[in-house]
Protein backbone atom coordinates (compact mmCIF):
# COMPACT_ATOMS: atom_id res chain seq x y z
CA UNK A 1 1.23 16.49 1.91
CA UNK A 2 -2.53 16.61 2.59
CA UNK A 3 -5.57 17.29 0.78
CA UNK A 4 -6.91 20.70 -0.08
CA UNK A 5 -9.81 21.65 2.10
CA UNK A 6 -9.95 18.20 4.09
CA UNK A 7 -10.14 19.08 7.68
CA UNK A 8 -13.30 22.09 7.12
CA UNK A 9 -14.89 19.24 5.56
CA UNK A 10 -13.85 16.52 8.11
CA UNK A 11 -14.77 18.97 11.09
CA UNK A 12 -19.13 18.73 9.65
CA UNK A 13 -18.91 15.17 10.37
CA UNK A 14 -16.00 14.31 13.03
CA UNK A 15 -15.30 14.06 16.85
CA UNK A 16 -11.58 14.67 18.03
CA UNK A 17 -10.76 11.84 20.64
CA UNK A 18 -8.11 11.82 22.43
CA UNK A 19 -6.33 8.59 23.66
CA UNK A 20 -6.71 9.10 26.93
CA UNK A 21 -9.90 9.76 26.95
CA UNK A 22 -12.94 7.54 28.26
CA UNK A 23 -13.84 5.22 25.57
CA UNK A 24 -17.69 4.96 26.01
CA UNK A 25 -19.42 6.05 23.05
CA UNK A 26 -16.53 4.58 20.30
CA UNK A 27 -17.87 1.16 20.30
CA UNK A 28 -19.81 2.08 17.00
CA UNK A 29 -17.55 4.44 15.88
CA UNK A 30 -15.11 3.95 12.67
CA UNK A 31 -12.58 5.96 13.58
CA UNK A 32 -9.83 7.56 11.32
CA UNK A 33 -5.70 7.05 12.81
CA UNK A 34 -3.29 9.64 11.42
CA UNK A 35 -0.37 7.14 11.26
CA UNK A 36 2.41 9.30 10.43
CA UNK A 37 1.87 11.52 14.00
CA UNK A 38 1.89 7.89 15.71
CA UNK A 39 4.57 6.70 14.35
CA UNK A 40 6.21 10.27 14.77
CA UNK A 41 5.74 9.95 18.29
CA UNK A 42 6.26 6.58 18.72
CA UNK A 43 9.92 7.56 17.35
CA UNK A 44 10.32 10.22 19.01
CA UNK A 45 10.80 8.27 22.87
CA UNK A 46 14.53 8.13 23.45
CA UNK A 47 15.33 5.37 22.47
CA UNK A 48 14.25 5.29 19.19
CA UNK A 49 15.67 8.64 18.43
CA UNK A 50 19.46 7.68 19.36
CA UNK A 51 18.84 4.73 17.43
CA UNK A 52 17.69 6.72 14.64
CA UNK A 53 20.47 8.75 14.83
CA UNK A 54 23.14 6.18 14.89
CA UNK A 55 21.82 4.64 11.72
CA UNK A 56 20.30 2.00 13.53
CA UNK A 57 16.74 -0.01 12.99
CA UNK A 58 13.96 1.62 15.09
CA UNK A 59 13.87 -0.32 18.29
CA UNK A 60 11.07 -3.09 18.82
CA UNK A 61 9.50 -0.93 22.01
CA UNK A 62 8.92 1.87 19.28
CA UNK A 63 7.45 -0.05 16.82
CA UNK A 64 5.55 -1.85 19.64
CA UNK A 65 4.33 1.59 20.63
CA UNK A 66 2.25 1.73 17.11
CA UNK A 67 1.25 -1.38 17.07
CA UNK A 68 -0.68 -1.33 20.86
CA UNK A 69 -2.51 1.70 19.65
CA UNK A 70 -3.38 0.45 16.86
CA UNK A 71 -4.94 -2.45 18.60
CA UNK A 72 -6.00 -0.63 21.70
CA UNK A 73 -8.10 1.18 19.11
CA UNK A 74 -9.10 -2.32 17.32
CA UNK A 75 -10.71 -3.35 20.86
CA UNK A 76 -12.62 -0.34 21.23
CA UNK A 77 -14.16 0.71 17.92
CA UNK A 78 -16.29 -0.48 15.44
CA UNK A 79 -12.97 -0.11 13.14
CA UNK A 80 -9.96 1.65 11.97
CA UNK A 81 -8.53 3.09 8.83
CA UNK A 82 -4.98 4.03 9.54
CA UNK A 83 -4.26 6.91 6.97
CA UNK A 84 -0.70 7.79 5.49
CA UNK A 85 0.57 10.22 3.63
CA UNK A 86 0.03 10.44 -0.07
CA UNK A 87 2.57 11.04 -2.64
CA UNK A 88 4.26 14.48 -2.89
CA UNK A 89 2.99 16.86 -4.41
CA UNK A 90 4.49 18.63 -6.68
CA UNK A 91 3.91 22.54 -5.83
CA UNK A 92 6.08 21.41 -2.50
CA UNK A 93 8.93 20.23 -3.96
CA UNK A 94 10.87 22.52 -2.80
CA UNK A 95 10.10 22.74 0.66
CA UNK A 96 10.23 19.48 0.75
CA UNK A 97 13.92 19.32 -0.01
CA UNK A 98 14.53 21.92 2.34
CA UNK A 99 13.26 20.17 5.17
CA UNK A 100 15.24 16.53 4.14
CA UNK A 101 18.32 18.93 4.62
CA UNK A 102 17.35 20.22 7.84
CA UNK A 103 16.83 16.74 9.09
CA UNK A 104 19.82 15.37 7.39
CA UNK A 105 22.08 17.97 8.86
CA UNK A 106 20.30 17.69 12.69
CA UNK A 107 21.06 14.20 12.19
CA UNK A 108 24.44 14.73 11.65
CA UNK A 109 25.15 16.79 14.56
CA UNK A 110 22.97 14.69 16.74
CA UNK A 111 25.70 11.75 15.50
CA UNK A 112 28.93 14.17 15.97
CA UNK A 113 27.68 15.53 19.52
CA UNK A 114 27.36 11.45 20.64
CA UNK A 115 30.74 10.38 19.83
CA UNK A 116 32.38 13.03 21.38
C-alpha cells in the first residue's frame, strides 16, 4: 500500500528509533508506530505462526506482544499514532492477488507438513 513519495518527505523531519534504544530525548516526542510490521512480528514468534497455520485465533502472548509496545511507547513519549495500512490501491491489484496465493498455498503446506 503506501503513499507516493512519503518516506523522502518523512526523512526532512523524522528520527528512526529503535526499540531498544535509550529512551532519553522521546519524552516530547510524538512518535509515529508502523502497526502492521508490529503486529507482523508480533505473529511471527512461534507460537503464533503454528496457530496461524492451524486456523487457529492468534495466541494472547502475540497479541500481548503489540499491546506492551504500544504502551511501552505510551510511557515514554509525548504520544503515539499507530498507522495502518490504507485501502488497496488499485494499480496493485494484481500483485496483490499474487501474493494472497503465495501465502495461501505456504499455508497449506505449512498445515500438510504438521500432520504428517
Amino acid at each position: 500500500m503506501g503513499v507516493t513519495a512519503l518516506w523522502p518527505l518523512l526523512e526532512l523531519i523524522a528520527t528512526v528509533v529503535s526499540a531498544t534504544a535509550p529512551t532519553r530525548g522521546l519524552a516530547d516526542e510524538v512518535v509515529g508506530l508502523d502497526m502492521s510490521v508490529l503486529i507482523h512480528a508480533a505473529l511471527e514468534a512461534p507460537d503464533a505462526a503454528l496457530e496461524l497455520v492451524l486456523g487457529n485465533p492468534a495466541p494472547a502472548a502475540a497479541l500481548a506482544r503489540v499491546r506492551n509496545a504500544v504502551d511501552w511507547l505510551t510511557a515514554h513519549c509525548k504520544g503515539v499514532v499507530c498507522v495502518f495500512d490504507g485501502a488497496p490501491r488499485p494499480e496493485k491489484r494484481a500483485e496483490e492477488a499474487q501474493r494472497k496465493q503465495r501465502r495461501e498455498d505456504a499455508t497449506r503446506k505449512a498445515r500438510d507438513a504438521y500432520r504428517k
